[in-house]
C-alpha atoms as a PDB file:
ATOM      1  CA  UNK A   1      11.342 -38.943   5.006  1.00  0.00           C
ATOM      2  CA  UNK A   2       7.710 -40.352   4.412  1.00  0.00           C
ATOM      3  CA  UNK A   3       6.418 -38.264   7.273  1.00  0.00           C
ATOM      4  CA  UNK A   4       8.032 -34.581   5.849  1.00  0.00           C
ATOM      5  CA  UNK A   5       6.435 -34.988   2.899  1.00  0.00           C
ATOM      6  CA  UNK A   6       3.197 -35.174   3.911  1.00  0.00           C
ATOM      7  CA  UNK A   7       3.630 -32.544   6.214  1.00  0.00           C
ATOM      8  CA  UNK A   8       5.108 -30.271   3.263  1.00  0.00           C
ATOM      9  CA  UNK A   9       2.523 -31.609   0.855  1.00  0.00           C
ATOM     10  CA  UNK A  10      -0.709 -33.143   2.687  1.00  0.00           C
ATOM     11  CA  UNK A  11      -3.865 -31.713   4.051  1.00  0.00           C
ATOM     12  CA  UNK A  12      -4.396 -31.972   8.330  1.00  0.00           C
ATOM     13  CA  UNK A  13      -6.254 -34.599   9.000  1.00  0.00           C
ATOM     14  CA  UNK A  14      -8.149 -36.132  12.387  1.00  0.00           C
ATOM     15  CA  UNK A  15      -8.048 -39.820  12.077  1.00  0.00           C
ATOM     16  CA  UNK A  16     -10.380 -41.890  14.786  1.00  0.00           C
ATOM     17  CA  UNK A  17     -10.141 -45.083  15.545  1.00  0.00           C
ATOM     18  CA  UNK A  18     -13.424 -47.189  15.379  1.00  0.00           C
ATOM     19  CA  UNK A  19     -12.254 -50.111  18.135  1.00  0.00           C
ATOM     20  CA  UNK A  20     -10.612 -47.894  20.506  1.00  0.00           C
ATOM     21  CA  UNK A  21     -12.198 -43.516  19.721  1.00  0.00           C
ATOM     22  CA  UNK A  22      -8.676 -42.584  19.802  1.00  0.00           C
ATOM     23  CA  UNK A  23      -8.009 -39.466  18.062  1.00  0.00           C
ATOM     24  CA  UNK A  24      -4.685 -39.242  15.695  1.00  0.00           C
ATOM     25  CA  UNK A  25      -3.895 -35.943  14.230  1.00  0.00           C
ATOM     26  CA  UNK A  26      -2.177 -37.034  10.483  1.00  0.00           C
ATOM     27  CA  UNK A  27      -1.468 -35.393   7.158  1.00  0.00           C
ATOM     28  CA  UNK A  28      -3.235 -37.252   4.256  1.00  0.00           C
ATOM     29  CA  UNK A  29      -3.103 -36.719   0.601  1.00  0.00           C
ATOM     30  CA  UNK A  30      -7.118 -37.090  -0.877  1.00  0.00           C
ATOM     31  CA  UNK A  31      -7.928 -38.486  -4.050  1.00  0.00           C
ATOM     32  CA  UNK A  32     -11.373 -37.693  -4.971  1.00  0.00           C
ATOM     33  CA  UNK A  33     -11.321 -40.381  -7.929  1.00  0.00           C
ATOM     34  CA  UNK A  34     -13.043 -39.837 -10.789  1.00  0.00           C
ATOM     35  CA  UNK A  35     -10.732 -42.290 -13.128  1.00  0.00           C
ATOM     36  CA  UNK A  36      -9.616 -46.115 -12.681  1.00  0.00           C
ATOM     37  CA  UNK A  37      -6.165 -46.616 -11.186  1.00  0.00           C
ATOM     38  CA  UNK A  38      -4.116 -49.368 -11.398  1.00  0.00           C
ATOM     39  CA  UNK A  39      -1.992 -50.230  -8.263  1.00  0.00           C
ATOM     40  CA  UNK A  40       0.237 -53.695  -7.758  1.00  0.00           C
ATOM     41  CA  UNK A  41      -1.610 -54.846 -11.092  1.00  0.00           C
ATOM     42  CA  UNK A  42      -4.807 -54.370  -9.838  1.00  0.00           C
ATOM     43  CA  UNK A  43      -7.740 -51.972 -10.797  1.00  0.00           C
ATOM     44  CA  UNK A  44      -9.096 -50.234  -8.406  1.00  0.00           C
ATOM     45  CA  UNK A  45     -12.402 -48.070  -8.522  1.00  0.00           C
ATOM     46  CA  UNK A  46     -12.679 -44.551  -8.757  1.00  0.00           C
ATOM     47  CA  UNK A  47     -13.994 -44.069  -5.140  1.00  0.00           C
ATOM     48  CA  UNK A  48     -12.526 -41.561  -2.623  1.00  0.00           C
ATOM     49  CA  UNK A  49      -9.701 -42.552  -1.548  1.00  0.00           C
ATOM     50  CA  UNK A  50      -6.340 -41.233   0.904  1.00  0.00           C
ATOM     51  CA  UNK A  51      -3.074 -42.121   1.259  1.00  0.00           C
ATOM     52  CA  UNK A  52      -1.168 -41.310   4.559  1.00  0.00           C
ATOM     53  CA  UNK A  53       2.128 -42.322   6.066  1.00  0.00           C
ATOM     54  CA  UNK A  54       2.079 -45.707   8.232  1.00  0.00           C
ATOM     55  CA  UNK A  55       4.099 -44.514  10.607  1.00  0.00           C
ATOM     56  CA  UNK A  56       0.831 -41.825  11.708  1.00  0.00           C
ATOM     57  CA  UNK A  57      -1.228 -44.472  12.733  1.00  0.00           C
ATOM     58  CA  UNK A  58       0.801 -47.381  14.344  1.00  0.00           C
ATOM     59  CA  UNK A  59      -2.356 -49.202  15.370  1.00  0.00           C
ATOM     60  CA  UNK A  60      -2.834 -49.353  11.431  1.00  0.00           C
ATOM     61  CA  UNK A  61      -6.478 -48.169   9.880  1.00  0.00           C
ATOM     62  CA  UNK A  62      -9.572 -50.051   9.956  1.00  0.00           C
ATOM     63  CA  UNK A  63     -12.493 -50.479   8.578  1.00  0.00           C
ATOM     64  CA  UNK A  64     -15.042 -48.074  10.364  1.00  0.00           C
ATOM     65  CA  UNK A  65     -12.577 -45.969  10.967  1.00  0.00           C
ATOM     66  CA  UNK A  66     -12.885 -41.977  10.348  1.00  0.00           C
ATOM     67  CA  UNK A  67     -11.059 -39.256   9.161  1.00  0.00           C
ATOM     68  CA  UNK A  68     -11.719 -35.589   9.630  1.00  0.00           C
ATOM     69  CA  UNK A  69     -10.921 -32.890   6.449  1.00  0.00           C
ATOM     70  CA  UNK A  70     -11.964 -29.964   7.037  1.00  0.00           C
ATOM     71  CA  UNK A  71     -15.663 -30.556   7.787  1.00  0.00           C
ATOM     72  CA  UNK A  72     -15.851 -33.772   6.022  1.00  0.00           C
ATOM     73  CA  UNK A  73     -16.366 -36.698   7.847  1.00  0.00           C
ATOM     74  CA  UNK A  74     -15.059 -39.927   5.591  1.00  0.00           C
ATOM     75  CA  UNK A  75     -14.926 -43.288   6.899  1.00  0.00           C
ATOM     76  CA  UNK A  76     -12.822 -46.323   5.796  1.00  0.00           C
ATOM     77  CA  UNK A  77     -14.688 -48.516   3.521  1.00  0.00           C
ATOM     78  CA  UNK A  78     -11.557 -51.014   4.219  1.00  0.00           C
ATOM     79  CA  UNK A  79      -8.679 -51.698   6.185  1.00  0.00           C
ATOM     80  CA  UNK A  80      -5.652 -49.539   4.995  1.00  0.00           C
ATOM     81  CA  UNK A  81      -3.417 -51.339   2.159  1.00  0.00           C
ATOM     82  CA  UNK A  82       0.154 -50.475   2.541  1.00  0.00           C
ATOM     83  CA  UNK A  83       2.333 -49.096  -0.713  1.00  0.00           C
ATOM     84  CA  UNK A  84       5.504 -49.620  -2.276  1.00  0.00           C
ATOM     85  CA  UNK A  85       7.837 -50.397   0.611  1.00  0.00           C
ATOM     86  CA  UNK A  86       4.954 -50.497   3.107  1.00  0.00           C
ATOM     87  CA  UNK A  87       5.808 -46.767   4.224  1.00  0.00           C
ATOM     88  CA  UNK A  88       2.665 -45.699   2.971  1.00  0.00           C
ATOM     89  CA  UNK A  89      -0.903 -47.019   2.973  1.00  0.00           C
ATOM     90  CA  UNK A  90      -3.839 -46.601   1.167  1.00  0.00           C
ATOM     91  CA  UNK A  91      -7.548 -46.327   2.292  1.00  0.00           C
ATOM     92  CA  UNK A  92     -10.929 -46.072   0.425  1.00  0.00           C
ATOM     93  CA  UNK A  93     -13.454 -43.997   1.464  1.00  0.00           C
ATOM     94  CA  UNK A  94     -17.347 -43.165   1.792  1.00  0.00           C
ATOM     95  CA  UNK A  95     -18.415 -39.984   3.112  1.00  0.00           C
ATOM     96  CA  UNK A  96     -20.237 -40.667   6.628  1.00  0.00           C
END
């Protein structure tokens, strides 16, 4: 159910892995920031930052990798934190 909603709802995406160069095509939902959040408790900065479905990248997201938006290049400042029920995860981002 996850996955249809970011289809319906999320921008095409090209996630790369950094270890491996594998290319994942994904649907991501961008948050260009701009305000604190507060997720699980915790406060989070108002960096860039995606979310995406777990299930599109079963290797997981690392640090280093990259995702393609249009002609943006962003890279994972982290490793992807999952969400909720873990269906979901949650990466920050720097523009490469």
């Amino acid at each position: 159910m996850v996955d249809r909603l970011y289809r319906r709802l999320g921008t095409p995406a090209t996630h790369t892995s950094a270890a491996s160069g594998i290319e994942t095509a994904v649907h991501v939902i961008l948050d260009m920031g701009g305000g604190d959040a507060s997720i699980a408790g915790l406060m989070q900065g108002d960096s860039p930052s995606l979310k995406l479905p777990t299930a599109a990248v079963p290797g997981g997201v690392r640090k280093g990798d990259t995702f393609q938006i249009g002609a943006t290049t962003w890279r994972a400042r982290e490793a992807g934190q999952p969400l909720r029920d873990g269906a979901e995860l949650l990466v920050s981002l720097a523009k490469d």
